[in-house]
Protein backbone atom coordinates (compact mmCIF):
# COMPACT_ATOMS: atom_id res chain seq x y z
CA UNK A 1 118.98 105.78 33.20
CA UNK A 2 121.36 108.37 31.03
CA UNK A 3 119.88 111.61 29.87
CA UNK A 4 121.08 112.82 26.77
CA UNK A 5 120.47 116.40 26.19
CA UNK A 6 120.65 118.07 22.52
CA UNK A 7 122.13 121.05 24.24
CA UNK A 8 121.73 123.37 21.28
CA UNK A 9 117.86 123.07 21.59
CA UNK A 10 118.13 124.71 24.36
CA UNK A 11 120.28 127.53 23.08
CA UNK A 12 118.11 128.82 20.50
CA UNK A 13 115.47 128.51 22.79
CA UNK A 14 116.52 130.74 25.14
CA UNK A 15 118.41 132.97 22.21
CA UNK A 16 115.02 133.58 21.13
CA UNK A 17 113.06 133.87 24.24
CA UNK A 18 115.26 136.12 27.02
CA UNK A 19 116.08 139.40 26.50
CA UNK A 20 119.00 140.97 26.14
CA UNK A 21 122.12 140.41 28.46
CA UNK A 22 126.05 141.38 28.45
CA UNK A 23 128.93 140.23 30.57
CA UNK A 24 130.96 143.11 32.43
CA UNK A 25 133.27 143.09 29.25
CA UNK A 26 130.39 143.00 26.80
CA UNK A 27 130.06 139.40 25.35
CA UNK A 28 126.77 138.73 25.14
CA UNK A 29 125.42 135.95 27.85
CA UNK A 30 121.74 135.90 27.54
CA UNK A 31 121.61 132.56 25.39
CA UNK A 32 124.19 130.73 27.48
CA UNK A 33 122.36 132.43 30.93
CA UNK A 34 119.15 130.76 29.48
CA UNK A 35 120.63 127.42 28.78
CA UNK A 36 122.28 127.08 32.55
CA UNK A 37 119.03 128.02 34.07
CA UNK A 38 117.50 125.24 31.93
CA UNK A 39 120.24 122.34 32.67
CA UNK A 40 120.45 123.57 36.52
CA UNK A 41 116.54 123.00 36.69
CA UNK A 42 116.43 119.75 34.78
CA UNK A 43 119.17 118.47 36.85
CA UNK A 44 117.25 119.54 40.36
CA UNK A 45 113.56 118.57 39.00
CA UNK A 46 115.13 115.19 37.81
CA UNK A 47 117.70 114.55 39.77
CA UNK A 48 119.61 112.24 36.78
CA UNK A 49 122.39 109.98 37.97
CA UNK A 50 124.14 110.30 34.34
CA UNK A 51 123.68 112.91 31.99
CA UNK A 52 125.57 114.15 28.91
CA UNK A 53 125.32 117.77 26.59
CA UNK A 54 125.69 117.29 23.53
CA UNK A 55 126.40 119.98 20.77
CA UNK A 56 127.28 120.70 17.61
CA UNK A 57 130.87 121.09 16.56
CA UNK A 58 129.41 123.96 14.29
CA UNK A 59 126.63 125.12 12.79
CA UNK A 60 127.58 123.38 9.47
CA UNK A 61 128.52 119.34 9.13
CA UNK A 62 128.90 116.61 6.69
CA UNK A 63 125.57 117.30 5.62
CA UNK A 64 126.47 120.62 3.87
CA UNK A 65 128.45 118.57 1.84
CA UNK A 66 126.41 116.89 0.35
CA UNK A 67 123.52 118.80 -0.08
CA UNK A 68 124.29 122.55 -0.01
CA UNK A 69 120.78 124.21 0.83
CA UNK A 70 120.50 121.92 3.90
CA UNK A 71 120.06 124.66 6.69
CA UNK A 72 120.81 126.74 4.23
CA UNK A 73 119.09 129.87 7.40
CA UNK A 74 121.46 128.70 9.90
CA UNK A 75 124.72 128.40 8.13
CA UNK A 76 126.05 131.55 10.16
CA UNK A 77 125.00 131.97 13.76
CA UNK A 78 124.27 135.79 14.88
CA UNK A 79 127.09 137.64 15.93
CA UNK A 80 125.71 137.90 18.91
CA UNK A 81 125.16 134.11 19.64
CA UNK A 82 128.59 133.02 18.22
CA UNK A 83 130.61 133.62 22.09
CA UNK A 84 127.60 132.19 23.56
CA UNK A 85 127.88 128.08 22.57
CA UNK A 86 131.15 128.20 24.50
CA UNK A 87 129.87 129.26 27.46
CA UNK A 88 126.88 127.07 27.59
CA UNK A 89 129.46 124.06 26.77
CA UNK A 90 131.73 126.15 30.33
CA UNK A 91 128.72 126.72 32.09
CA UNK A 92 127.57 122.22 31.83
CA UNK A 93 131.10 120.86 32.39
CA UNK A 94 130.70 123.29 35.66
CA UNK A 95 127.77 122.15 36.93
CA UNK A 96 129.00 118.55 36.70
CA UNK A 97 128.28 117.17 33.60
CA UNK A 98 130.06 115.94 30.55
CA UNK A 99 129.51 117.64 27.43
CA UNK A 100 130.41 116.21 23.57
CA UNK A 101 130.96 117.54 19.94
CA UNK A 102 132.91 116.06 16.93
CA UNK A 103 134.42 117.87 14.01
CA UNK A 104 131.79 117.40 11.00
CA UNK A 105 129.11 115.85 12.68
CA UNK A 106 125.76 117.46 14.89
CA UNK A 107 124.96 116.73 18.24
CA UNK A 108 121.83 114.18 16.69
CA UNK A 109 124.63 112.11 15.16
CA UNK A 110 126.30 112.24 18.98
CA UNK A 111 123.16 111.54 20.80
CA UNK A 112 122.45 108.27 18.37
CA UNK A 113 126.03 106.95 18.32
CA UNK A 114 125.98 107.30 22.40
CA UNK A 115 122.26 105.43 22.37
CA UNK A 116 123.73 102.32 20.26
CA UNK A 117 126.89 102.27 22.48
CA UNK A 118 124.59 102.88 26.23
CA UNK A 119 122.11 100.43 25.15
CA UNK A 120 124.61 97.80 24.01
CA UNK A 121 125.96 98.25 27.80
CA UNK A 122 122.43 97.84 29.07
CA UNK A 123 121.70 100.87 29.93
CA UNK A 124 118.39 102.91 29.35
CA UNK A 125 118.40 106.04 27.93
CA UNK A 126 115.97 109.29 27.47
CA UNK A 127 116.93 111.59 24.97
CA UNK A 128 115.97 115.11 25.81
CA UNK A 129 115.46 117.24 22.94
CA UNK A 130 112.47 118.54 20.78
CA UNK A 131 113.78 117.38 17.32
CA UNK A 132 111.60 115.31 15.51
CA UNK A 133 114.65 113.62 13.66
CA UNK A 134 115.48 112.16 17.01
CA UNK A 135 112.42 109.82 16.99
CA UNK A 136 114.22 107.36 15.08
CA UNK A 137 116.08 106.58 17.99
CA UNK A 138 113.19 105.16 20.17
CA UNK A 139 113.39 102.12 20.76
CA UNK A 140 110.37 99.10 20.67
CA UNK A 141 111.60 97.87 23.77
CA UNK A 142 111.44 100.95 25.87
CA UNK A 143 114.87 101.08 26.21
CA UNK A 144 115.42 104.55 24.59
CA UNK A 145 112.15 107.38 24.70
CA UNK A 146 112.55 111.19 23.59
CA UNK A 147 111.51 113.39 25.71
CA UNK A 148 110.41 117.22 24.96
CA UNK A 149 111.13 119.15 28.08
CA UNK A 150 109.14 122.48 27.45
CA UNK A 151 105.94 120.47 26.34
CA UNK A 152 106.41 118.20 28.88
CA UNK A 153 105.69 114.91 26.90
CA UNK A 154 107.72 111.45 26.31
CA UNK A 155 107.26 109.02 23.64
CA UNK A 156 107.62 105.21 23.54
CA UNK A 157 107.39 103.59 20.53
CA UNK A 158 103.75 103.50 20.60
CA UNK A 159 103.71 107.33 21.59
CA UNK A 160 105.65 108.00 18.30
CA UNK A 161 103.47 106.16 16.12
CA UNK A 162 100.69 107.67 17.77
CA UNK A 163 102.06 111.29 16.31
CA UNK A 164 103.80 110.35 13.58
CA UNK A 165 102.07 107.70 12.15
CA UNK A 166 104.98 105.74 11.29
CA UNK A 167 107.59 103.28 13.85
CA UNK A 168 110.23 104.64 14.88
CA UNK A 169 112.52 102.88 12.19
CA UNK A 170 110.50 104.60 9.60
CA UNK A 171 110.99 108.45 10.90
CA UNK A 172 113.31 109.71 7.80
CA UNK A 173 111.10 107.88 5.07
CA UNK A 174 108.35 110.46 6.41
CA UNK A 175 110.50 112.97 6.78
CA UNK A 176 111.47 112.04 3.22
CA UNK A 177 108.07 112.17 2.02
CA UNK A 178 106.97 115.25 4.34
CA UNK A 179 110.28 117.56 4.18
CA UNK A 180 111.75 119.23 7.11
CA UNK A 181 111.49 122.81 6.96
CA UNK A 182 113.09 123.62 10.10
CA UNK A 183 116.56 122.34 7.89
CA UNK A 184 115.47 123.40 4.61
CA UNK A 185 114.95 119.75 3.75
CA UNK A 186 111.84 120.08 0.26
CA UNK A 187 109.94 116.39 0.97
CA UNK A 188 107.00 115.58 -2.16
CA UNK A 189 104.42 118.31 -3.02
CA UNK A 190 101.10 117.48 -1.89
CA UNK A 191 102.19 114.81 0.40
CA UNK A 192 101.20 115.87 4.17
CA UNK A 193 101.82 113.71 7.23
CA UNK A 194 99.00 111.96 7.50
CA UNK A 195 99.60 110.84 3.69
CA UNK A 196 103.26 109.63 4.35
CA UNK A 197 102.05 107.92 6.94
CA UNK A 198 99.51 106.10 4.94
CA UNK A 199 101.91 105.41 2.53
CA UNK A 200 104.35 103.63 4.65
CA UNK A 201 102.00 101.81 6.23
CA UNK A 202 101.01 100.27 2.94
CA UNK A 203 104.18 100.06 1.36
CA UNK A 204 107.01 100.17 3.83
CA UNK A 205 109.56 102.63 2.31
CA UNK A 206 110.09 105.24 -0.33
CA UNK A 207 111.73 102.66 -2.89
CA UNK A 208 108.27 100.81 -2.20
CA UNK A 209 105.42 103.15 -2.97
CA UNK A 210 104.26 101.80 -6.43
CA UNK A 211 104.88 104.24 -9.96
CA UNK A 212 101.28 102.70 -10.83
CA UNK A 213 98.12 103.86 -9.10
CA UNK A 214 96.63 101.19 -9.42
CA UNK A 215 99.28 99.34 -6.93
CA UNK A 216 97.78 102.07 -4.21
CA UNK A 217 94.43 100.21 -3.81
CA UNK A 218 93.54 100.11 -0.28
CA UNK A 219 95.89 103.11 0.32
CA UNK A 220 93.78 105.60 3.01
CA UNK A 221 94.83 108.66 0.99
CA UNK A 222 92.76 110.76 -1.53
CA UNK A 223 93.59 111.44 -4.98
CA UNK A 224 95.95 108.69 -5.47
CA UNK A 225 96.32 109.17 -9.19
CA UNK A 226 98.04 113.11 -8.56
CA UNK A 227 99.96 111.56 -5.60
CA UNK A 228 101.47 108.33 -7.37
CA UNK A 229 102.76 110.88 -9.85
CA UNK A 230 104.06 113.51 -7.64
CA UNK A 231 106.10 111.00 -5.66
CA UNK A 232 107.39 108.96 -8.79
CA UNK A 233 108.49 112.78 -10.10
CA UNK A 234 110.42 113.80 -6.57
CA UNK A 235 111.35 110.03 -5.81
CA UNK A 236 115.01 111.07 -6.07
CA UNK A 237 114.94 114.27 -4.13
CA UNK A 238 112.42 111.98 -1.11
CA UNK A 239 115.90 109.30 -1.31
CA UNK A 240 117.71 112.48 -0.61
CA UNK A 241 116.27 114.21 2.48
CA UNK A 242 115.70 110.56 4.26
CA UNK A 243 119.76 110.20 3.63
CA UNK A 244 119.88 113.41 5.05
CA UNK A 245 117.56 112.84 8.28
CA UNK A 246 119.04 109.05 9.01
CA UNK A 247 121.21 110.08 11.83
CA UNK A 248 125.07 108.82 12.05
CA UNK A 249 125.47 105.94 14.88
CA UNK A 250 129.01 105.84 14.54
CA UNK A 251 130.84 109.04 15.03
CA UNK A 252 134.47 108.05 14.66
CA UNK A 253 136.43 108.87 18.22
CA UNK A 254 133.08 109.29 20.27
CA UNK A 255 132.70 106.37 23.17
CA UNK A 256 131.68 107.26 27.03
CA UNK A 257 131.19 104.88 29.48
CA UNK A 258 129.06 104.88 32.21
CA UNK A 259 131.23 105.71 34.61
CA UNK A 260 132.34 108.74 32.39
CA UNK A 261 128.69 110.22 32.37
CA UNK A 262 127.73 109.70 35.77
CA UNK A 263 126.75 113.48 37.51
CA UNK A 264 129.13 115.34 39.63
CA UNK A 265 128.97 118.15 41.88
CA UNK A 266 128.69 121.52 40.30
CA UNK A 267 132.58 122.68 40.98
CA UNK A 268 132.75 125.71 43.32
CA UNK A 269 136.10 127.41 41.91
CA UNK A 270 134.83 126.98 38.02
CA UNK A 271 131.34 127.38 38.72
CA UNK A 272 132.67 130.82 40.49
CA UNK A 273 135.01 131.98 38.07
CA UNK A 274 132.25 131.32 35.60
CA UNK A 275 129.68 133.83 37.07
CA UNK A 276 132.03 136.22 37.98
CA UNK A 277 133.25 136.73 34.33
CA UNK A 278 130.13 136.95 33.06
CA UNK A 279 128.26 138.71 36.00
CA UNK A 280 125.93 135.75 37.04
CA UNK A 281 125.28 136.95 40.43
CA UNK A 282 121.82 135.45 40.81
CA UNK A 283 123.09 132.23 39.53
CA UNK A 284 126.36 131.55 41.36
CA UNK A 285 123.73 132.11 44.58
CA UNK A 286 121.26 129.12 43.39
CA UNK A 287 124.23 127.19 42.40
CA UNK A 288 126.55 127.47 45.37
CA UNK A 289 124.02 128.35 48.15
């Protein structure tokens, strides 16, 4: 089983839940302190034979290419989280595990280009991460689940249909049809999750749902009239946002092995060096005994 970690989850999680914390020379730590505490845990609570981090290369990608507005809130990290990604990226490859970013792509587009190539080897994977884009990568077979770490839940296939409505395959037509405000993603007005849902169901895809009404008969949604013409107005900009959310399974350059990902001993002399720069006293203890 390989665990594949959307490391920057975890970053802005702790960003926004520790207080505030500085390095003998200043830099800022609290975000990247947060984050080891996290890995360090999940690595003792799970004990994982293979594991990878991945991140994003920045907090822009391909993405902003081609639609400006997408993230348009997190196009420039706080000053004072900027030094931080660098150290959580330090603080993983200390602790033993292998850690992965690409020029132009995020860490989704890593996590589903390192499912394709872990499943074609036969391996299982769980990917650990609370994004909602990263349902698409669950698998019918059981062979890839998502797992959400702080809630404490893991979905199947059956787990995502049960809340999302939709299979797994079918996760950026609803995000199409629903938006994604978390990346500034607009979906249709009017159309809710439970809607989406019903319309794929019925119809399949986006290109699908019928112009006409009348092609919605049997279609568990209400006001079908006002909803045939909302979508058939914001068809385009639905096409655009699922292009958006369908995650990159081939990241040029990016291929790991088994071997490669397997867990290794946190390293005394960088796990050391580590919390001495940055003053993790408590830390180096729980690591290093």
């Amino acid at each position: 089983m390989v665990h594949l970690i959307d490391g920057h989850v975890w970053i802005f999680r702790a960003y926004h839940a520790l207080p505030w914390m500085a390095g003998p020379d200043g830099t800022p730590t609290f975000a990247a302190y947060g984050f080891a505490q996290t890995l360090l845990k999940y690595l003792r609570d799970e004990r994982p034979s293979h594991v990878a981090v991945c991140f994003d290369h920045a907090l822009t990608s391909f993405r902003n290419e081609l639609e400006p507005g997408y993230k348009a809130d997190r196009s420039e990290a706080p000053a004072d989280l900027e030094p931080q990604f660098d150290l959580c990226a330090e603080a993983a490859r200390a602790l033993g595990v292998r850690t992965f970013e690409a020029e132009g792509f995020e860490a989704d587009d890593l996590i589903a280009t390192l499912c394709r190539q872990l499943v074609a080897r036969r391996a299982r994977v769980v990917v650990v991460s609370a994004d909602k884009d990263l349902a698409q990568l669950v698998r019918e077979d059981g062979r890839v689940v998502l797992r959400d770490d702080a809630r404490g839940t893991t979905l199947d296939a059956d787990g995502v249909r049960g809340k999302f409505g939709v299979d797994p395959r079918r996760i950026p037509d609803w995000l199409g049809l629903v938006g994604d405000a978390v990346d500034s993603l607009p979906g249709v007005p009017g159309v809710g999750p439970r809607s989406a849902a019903a319309l794929l169901l019925a119809f399949g895809s986006i290109e699908a749902i019928p112009a006409d009404p009348a092609g919605w008969s049997g279609v568990a949604v209400r006001g079908a009239a006002r909803l045939a013409a909302r979508v058939e107005e914001h068809r385009g900009r639905a096409l655009r946002t699922r292009e958006l959310a369908t995650l990159v399974d081939r990241v040029p350059g990016l291929d790991a092995s088994l071997r490669q990902l397997r867990v290794r001993a946190p390293d005394p002399k960088r796990v050391a060096e580590l919390c001495e720069r940055l003053g993790w006293t408590g830390l180096r203890r729980r690591i290093l005994g």
